[in-house]
PDB file of N, CA and C in Angstrom:
ATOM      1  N   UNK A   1      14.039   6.385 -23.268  1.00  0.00           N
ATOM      2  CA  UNK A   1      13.702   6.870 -21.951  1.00  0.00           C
ATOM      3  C   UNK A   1      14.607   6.194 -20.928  1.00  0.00           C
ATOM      4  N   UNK A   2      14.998   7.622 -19.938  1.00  0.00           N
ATOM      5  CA  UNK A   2      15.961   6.383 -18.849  1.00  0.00           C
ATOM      6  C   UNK A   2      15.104   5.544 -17.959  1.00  0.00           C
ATOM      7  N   UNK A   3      15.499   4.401 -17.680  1.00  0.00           N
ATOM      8  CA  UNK A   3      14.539   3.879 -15.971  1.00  0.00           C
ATOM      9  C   UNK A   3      14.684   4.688 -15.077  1.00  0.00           C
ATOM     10  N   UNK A   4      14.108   4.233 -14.882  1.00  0.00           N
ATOM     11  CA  UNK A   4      14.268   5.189 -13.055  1.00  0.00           C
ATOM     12  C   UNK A   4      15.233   4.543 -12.255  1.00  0.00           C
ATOM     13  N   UNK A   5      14.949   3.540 -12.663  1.00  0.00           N
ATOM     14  CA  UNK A   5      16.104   2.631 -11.617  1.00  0.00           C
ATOM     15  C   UNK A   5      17.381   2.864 -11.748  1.00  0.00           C
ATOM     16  N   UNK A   6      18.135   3.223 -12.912  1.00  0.00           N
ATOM     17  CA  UNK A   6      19.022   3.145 -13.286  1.00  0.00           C
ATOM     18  C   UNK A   6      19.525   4.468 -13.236  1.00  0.00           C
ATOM     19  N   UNK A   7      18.332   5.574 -13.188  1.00  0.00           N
ATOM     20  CA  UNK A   7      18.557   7.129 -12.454  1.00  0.00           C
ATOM     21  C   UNK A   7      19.112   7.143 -11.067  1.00  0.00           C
ATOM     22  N   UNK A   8      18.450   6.115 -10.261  1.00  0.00           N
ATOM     23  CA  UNK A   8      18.510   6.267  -9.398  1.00  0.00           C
ATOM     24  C   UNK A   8      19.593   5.335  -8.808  1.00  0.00           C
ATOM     25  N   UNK A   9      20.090   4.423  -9.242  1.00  0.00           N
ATOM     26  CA  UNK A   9      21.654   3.255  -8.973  1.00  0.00           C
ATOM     27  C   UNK A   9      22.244   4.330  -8.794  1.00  0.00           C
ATOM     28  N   UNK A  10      22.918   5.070  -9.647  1.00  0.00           N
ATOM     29  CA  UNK A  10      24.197   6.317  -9.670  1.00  0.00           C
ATOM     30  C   UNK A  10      24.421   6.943  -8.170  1.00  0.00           C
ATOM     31  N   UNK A  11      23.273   7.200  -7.050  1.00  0.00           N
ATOM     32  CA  UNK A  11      23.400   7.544  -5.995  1.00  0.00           C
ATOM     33  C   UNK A  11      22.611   6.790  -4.856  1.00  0.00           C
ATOM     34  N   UNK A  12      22.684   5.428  -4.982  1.00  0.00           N
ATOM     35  CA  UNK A  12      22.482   4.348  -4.204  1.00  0.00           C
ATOM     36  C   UNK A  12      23.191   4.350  -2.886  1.00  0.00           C
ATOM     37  N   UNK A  13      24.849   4.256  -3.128  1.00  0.00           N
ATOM     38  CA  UNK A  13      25.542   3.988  -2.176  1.00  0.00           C
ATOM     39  C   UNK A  13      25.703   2.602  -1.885  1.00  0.00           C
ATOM     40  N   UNK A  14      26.547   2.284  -0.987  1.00  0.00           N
ATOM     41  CA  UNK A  14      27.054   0.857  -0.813  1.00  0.00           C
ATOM     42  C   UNK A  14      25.858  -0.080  -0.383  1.00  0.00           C
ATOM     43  N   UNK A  15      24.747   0.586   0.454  1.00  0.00           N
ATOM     44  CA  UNK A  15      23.953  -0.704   0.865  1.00  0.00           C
ATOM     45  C   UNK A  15      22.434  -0.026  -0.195  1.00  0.00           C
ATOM     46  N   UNK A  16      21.922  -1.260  -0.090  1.00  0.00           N
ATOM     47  CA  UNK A  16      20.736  -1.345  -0.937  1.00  0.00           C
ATOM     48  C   UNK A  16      19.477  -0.491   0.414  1.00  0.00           C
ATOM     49  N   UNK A  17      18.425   0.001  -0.666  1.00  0.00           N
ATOM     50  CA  UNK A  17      17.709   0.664   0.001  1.00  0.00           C
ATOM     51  C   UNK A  17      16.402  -0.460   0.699  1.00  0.00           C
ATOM     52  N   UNK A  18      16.642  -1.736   0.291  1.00  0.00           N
ATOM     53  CA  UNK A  18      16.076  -2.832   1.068  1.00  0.00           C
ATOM     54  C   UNK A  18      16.737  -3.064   1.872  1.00  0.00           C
ATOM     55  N   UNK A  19      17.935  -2.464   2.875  1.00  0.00           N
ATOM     56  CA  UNK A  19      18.489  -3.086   3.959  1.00  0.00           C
ATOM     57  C   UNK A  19      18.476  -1.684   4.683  1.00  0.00           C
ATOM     58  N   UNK A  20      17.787  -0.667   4.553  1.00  0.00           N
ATOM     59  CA  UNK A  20      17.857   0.438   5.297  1.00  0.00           C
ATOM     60  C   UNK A  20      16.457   0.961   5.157  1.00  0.00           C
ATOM     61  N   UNK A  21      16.035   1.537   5.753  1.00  0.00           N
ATOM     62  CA  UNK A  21      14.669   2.278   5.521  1.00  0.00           C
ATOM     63  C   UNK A  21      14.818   3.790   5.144  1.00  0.00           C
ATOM     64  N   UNK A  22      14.385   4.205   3.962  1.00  0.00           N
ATOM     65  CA  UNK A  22      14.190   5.059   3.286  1.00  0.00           C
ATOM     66  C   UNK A  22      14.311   6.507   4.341  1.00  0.00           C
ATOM     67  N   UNK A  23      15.097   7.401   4.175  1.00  0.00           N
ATOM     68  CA  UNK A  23      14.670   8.743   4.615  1.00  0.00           C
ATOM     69  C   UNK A  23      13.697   9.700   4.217  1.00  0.00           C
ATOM     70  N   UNK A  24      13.213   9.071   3.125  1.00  0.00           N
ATOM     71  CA  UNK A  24      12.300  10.531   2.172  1.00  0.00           C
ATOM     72  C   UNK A  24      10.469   9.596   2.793  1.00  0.00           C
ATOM     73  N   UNK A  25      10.641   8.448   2.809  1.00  0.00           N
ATOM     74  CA  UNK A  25       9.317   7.092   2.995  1.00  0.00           C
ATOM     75  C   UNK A  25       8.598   7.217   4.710  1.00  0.00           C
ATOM     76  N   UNK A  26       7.899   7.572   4.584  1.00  0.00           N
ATOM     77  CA  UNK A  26       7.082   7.315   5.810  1.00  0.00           C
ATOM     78  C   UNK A  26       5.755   6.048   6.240  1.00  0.00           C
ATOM     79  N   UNK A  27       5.483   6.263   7.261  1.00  0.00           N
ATOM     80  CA  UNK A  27       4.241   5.727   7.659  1.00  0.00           C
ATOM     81  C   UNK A  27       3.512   6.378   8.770  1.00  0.00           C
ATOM     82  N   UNK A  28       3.769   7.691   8.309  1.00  0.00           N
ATOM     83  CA  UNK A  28       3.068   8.501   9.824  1.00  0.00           C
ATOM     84  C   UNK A  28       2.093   9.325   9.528  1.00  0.00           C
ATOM     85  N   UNK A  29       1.977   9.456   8.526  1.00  0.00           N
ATOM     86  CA  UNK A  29       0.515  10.457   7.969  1.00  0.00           C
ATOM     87  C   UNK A  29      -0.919   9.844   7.680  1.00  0.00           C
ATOM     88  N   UNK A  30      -0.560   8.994   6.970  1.00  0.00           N
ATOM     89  CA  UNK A  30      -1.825   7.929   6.365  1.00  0.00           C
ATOM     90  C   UNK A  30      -1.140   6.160   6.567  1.00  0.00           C
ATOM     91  N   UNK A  31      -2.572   5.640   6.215  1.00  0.00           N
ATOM     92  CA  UNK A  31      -1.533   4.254   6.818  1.00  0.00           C
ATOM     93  C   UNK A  31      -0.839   3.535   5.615  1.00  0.00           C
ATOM     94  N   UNK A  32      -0.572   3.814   4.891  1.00  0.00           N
ATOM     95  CA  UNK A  32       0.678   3.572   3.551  1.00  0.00           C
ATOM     96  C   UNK A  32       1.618   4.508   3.455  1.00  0.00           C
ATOM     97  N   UNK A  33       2.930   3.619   3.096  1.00  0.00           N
ATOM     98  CA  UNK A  33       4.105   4.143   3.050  1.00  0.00           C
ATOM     99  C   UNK A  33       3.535   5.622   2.048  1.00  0.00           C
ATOM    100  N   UNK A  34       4.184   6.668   2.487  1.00  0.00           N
ATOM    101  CA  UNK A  34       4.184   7.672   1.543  1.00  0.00           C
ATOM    102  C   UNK A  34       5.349   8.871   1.670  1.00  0.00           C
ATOM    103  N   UNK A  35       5.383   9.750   0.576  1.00  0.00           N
ATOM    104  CA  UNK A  35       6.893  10.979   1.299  1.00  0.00           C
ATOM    105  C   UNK A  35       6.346  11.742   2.569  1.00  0.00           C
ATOM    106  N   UNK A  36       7.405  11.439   3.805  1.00  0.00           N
ATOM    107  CA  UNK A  36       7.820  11.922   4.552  1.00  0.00           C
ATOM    108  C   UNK A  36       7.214  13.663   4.455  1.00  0.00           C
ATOM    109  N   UNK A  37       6.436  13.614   5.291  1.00  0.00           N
ATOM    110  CA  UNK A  37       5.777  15.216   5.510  1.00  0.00           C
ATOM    111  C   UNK A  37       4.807  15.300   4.462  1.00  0.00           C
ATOM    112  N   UNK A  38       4.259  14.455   3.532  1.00  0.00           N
ATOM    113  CA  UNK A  38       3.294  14.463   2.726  1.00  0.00           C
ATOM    114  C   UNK A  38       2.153  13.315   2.528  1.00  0.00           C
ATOM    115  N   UNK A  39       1.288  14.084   1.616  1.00  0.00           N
ATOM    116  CA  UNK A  39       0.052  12.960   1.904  1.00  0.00           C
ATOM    117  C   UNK A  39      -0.039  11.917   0.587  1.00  0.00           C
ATOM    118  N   UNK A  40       1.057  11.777  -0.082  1.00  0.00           N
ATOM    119  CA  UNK A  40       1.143  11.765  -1.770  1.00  0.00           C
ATOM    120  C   UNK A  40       2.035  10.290  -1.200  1.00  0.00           C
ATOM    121  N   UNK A  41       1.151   9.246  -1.648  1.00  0.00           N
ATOM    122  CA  UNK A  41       1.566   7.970  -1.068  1.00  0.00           C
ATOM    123  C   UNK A  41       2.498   7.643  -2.378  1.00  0.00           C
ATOM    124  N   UNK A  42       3.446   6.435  -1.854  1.00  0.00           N
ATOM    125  CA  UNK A  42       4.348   5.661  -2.922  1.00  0.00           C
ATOM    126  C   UNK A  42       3.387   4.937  -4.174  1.00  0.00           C
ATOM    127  N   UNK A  43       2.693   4.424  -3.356  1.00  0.00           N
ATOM    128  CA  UNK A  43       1.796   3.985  -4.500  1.00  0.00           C
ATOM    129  C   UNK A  43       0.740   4.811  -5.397  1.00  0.00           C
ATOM    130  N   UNK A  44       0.615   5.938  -5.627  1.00  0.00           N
ATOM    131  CA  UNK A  44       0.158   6.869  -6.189  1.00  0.00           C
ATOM    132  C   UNK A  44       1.616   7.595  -7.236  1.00  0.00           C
ATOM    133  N   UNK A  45       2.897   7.440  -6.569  1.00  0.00           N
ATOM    134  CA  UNK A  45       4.330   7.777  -7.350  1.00  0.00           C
ATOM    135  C   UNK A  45       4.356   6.880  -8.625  1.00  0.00           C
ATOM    136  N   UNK A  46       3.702   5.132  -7.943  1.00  0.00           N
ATOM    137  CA  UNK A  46       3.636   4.282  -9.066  1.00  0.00           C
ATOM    138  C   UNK A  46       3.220   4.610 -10.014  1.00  0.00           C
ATOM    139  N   UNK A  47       1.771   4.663  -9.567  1.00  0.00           N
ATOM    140  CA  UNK A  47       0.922   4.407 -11.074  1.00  0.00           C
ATOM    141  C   UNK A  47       1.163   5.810 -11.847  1.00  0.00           C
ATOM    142  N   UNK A  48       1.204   6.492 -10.872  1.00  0.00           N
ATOM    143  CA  UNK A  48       1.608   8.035 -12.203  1.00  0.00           C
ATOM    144  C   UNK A  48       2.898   7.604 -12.916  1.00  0.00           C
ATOM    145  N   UNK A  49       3.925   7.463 -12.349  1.00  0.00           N
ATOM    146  CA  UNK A  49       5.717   7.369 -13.354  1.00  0.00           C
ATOM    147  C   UNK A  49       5.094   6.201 -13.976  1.00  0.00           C
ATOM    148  N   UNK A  50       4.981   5.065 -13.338  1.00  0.00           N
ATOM    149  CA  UNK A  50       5.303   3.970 -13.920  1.00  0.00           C
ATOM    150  C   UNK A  50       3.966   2.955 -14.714  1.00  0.00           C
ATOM    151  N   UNK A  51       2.526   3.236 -14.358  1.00  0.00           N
ATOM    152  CA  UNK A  51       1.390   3.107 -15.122  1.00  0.00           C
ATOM    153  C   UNK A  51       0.926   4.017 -16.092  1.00  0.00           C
ATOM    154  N   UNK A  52       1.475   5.162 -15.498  1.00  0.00           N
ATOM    155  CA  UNK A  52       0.918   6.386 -16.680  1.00  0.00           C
ATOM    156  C   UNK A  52       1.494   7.059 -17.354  1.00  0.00           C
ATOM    157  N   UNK A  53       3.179   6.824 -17.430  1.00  0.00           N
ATOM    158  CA  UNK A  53       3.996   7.157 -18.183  1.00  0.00           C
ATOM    159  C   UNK A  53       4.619   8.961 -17.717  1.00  0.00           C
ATOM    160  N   UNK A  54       4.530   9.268 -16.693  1.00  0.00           N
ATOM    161  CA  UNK A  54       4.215  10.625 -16.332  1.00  0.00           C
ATOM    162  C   UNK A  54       5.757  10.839 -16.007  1.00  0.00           C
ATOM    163  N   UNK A  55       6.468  11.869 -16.836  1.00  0.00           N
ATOM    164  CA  UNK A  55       8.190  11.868 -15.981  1.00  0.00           C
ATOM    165  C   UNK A  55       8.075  12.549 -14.840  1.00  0.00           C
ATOM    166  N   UNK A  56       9.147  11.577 -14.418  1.00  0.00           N
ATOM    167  CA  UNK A  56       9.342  11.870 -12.748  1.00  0.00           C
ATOM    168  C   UNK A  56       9.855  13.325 -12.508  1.00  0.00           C
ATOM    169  N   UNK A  57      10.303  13.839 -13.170  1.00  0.00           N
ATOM    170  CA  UNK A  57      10.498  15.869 -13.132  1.00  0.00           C
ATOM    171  C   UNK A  57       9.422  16.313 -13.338  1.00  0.00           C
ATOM    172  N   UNK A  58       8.380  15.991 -13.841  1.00  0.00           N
ATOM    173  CA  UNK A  58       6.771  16.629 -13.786  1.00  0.00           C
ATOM    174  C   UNK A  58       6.094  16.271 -13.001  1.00  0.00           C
ATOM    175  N   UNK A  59       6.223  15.076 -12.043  1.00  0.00           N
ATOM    176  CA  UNK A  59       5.382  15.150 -10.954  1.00  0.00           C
ATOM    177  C   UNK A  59       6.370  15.449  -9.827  1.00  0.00           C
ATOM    178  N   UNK A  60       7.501  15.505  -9.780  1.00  0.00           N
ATOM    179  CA  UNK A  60       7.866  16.454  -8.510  1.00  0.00           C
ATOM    180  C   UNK A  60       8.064  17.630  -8.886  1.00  0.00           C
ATOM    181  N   UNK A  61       7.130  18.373  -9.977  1.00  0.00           N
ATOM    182  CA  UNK A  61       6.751  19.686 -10.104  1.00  0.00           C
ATOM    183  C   UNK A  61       5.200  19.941  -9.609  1.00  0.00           C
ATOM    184  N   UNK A  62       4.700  18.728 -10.101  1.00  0.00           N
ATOM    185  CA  UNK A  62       3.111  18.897  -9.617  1.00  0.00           C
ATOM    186  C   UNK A  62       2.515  19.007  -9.012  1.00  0.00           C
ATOM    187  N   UNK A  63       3.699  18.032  -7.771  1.00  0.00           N
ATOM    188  CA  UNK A  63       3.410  18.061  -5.877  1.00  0.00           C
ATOM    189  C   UNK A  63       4.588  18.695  -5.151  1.00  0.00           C
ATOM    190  N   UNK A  64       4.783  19.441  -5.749  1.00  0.00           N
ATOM    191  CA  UNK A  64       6.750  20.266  -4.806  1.00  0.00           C
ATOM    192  C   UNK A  64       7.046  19.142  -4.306  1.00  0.00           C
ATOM    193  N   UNK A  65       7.545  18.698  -4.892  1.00  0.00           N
ATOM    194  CA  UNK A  65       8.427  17.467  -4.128  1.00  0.00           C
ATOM    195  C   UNK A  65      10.179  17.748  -4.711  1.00  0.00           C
ATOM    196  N   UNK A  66      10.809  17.334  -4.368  1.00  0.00           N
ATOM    197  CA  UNK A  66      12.389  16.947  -5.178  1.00  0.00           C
ATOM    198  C   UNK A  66      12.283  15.806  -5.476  1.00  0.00           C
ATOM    199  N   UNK A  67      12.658  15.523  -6.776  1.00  0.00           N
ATOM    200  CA  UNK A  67      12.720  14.554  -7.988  1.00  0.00           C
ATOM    201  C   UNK A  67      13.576  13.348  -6.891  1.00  0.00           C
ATOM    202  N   UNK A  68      14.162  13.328  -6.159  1.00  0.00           N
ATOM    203  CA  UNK A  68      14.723  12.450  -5.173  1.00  0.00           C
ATOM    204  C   UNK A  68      13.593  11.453  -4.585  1.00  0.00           C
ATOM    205  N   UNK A  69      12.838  12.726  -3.999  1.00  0.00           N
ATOM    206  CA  UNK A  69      11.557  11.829  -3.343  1.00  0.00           C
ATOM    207  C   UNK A  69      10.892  10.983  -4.164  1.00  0.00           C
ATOM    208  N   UNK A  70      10.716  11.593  -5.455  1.00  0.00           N
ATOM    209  CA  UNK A  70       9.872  10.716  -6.542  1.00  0.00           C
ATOM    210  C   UNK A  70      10.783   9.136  -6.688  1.00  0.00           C
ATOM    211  N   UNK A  71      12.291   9.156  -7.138  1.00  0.00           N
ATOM    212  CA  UNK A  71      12.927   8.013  -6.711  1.00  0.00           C
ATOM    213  C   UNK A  71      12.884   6.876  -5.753  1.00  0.00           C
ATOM    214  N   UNK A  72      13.005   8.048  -4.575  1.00  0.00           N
ATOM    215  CA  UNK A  72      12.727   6.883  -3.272  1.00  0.00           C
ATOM    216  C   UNK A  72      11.757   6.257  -2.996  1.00  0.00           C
ATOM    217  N   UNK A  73      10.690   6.805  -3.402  1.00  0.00           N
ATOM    218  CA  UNK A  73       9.401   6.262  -3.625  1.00  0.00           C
ATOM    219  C   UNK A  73       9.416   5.107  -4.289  1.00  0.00           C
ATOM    220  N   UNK A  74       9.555   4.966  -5.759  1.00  0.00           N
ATOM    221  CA  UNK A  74       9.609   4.211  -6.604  1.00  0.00           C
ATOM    222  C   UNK A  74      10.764   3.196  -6.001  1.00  0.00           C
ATOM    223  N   UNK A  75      12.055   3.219  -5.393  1.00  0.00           N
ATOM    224  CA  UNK A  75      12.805   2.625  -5.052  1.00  0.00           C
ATOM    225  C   UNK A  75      11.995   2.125  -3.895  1.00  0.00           C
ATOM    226  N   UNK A  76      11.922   2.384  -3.036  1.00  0.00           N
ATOM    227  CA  UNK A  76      10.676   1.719  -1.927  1.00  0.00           C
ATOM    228  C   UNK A  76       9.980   1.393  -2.551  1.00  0.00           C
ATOM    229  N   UNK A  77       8.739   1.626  -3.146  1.00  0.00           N
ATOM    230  CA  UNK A  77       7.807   0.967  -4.302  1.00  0.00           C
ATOM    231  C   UNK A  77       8.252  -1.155  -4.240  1.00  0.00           C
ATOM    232  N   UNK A  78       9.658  -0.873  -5.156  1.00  0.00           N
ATOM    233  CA  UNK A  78      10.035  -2.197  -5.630  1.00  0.00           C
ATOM    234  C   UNK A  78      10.842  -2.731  -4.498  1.00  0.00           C
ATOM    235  N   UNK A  79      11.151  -2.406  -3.395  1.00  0.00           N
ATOM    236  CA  UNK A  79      12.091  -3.048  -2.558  1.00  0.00           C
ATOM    237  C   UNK A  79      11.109  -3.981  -1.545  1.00  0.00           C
ATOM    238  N   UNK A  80       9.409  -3.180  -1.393  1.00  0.00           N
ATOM    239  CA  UNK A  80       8.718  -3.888  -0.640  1.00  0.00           C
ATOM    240  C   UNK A  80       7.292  -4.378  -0.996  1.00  0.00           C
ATOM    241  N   UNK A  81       7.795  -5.357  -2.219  1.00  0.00           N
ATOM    242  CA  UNK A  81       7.063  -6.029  -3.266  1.00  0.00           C
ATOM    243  C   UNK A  81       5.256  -6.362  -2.255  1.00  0.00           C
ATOM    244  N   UNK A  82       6.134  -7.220  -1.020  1.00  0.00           N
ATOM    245  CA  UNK A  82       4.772  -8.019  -0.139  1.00  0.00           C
ATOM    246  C   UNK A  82       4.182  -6.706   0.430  1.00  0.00           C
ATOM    247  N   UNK A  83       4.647  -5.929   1.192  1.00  0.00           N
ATOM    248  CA  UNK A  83       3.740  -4.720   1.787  1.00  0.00           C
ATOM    249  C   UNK A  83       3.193  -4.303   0.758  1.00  0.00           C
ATOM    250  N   UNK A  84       3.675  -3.732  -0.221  1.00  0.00           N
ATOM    251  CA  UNK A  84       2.594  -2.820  -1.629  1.00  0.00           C
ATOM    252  C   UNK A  84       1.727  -3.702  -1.985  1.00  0.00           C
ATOM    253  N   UNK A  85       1.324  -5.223  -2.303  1.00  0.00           N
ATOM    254  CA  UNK A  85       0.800  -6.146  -2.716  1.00  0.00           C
ATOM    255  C   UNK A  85      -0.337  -5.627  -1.620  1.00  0.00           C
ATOM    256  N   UNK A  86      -0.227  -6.214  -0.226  1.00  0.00           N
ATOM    257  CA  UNK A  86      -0.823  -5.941   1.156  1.00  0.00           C
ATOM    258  C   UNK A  86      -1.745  -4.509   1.136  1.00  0.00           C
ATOM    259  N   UNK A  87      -0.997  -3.612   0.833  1.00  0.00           N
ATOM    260  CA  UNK A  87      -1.690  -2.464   0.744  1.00  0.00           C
ATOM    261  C   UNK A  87      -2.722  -1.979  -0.495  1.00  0.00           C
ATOM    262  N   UNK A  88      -2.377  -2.817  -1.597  1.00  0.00           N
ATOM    263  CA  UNK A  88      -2.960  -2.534  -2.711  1.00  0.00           C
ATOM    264  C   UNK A  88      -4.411  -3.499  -2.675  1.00  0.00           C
ATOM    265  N   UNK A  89      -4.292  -4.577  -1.698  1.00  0.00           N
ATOM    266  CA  UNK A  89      -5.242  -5.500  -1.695  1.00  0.00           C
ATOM    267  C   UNK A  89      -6.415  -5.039  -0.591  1.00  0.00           C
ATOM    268  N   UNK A  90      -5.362  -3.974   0.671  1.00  0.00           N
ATOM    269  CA  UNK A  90      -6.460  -3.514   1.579  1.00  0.00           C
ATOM    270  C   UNK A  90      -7.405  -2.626   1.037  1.00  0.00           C
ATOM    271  N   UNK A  91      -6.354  -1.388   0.198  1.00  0.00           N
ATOM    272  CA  UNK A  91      -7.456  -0.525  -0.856  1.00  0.00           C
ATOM    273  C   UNK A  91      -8.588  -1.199  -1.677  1.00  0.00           C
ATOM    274  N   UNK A  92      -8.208  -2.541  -2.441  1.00  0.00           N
ATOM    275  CA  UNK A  92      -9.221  -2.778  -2.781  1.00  0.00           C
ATOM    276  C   UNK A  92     -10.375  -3.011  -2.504  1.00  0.00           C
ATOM    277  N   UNK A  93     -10.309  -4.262  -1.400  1.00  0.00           N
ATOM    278  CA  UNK A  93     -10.754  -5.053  -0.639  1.00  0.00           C
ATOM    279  C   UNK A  93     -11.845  -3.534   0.602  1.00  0.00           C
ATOM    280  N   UNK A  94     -11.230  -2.426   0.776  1.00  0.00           N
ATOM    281  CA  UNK A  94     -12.005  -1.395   1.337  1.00  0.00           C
ATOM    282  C   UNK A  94     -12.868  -0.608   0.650  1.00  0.00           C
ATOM    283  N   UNK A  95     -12.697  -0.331  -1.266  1.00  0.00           N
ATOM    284  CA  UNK A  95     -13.619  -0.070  -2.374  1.00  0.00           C
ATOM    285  C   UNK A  95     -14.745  -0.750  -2.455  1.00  0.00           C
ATOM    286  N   UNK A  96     -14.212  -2.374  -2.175  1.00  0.00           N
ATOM    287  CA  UNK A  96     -15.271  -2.791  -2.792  1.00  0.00           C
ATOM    288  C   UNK A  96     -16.647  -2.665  -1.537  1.00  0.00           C
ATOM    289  N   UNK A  97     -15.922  -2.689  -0.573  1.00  0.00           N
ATOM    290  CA  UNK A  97     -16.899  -2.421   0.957  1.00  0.00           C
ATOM    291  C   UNK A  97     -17.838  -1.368   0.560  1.00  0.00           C
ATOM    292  N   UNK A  98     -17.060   0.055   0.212  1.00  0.00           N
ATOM    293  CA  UNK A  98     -17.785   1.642   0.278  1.00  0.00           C
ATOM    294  C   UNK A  98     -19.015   0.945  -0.885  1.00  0.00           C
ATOM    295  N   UNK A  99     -18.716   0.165  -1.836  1.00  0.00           N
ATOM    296  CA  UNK A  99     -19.518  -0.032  -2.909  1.00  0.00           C
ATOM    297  C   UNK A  99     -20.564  -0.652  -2.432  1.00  0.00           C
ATOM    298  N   UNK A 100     -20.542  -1.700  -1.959  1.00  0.00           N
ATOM    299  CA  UNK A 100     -21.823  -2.185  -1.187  1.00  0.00           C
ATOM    300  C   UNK A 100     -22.055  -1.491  -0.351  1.00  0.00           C
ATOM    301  N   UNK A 101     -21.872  -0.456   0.542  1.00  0.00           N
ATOM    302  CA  UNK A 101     -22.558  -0.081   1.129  1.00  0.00           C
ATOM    303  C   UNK A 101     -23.225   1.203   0.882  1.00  0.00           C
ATOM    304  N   UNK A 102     -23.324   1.227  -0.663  1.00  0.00           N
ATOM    305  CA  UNK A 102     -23.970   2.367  -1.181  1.00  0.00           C
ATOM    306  C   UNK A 102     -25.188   1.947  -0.782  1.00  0.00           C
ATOM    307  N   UNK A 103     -26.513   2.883  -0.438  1.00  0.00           N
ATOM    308  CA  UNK A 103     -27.815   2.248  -0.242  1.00  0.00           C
ATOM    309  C   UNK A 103     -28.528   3.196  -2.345  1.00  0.00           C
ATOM    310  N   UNK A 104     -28.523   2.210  -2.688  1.00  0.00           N
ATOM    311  CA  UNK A 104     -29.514   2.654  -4.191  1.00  0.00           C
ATOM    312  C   UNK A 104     -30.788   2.096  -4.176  1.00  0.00           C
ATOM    313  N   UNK A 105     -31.387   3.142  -5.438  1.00  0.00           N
ATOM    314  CA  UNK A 105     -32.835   2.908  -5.527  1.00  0.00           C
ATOM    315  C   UNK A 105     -32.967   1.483  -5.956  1.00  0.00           C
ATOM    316  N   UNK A 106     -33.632   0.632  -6.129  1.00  0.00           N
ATOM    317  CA  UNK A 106     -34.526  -0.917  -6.868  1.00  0.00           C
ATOM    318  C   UNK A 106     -33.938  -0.349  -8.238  1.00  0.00           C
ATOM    319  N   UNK A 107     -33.211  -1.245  -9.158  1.00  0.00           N
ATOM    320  CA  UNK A 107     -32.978  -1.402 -10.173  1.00  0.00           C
ATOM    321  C   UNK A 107     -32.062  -0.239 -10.889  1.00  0.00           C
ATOM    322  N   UNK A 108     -31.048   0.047 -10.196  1.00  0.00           N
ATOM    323  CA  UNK A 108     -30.292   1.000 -10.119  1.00  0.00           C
ATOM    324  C   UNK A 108     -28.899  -0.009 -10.189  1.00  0.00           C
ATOM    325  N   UNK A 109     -28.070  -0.057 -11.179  1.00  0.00           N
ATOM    326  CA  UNK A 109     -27.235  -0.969 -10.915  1.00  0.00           C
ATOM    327  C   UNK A 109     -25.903  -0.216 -11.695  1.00  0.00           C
ATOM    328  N   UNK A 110     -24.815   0.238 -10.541  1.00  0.00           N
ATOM    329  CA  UNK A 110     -23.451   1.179 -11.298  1.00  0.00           C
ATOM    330  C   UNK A 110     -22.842  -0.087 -11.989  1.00  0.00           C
ATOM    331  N   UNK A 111     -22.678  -0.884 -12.588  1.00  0.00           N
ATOM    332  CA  UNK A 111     -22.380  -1.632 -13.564  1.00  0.00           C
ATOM    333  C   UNK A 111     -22.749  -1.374 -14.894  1.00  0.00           C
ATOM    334  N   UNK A 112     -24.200  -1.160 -15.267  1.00  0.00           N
ATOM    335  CA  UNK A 112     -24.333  -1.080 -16.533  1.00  0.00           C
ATOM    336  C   UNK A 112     -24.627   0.407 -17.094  1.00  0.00           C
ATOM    337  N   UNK A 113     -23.817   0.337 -17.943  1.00  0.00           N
ATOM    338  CA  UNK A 113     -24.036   1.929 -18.428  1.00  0.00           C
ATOM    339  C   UNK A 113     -25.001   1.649 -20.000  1.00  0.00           C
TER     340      UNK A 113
END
C-alpha cells in the first residue's frame, strides 16, 4: 500500500504545508479544521484513511470530495500535531459532559451490558 504521505510529497512544492496554511483546510464551518466548503472535518479524514484502513479514492467518492482534499487533510492532520491533540481532547472532554448529563432511571447504568 502507498502512504499517503508519500502520495502526497510528489506535489508538495518547495515549502512545507506547515509553513503555509492549507487551501483545501478551513475553520469556518464548524469549530475544527475541516475541507473548505464542507462539514467533513480533518479529523474524521483520519480515522477513516488512517484508523480504518479506508482508501483515500473511496472516501473522496463517498463525500465528492477530490482525492487532493482527502491529502490535505491528512497533510494538515500531521502538520498540526498540538491543535488535533486540542481538538480531540475538547471532543472528548464535551462526550463525556452530554454523558452525564443524561438524566436515567435509578439503576440504569450505560456501562454494563
Amino acid at each position: 500500500m502507498v502512504s499517503w504521505a508519500n502520495a502526497f510529497a510528489s506535489g508538495a512544492g518547495s515549502c512545507s504545508m506547515a509553513e503555509r496554511e492549507s487551501r483545501r483546510v478551513a475553520h469556518d464551518l464548524i469549530d475544527e479544521p475541516h475541507i473548505a466548503g464542507r462539514r467533513i472535518s480533518v479529523r474524521q479524514l483520519y480515522a477513516l484513511v488512517e484508523d480504518r484502513g479506508v482508501d483515500p479514492e473511496t472516501v473522496a467518492d463517498r463525500y465528492d470530495l477530490d482525492v487532493a482534499d482527502i491529502y490535505h487533510g491528512l497533510a494538515y492532520y500531521h502538520d498540526h500535531p498540538r491543535e488535533m491533540s486540542t481538538v480531540e481532547n475538547e471532543r472528548e472532554d464535551a462526550f463525556e459532559a452530554f454523558q452525564e448529563s443524561i438524566d436515567r432511571p435509578d439503576g440504569v447504568d450505560p456501562h454494563s451490558a
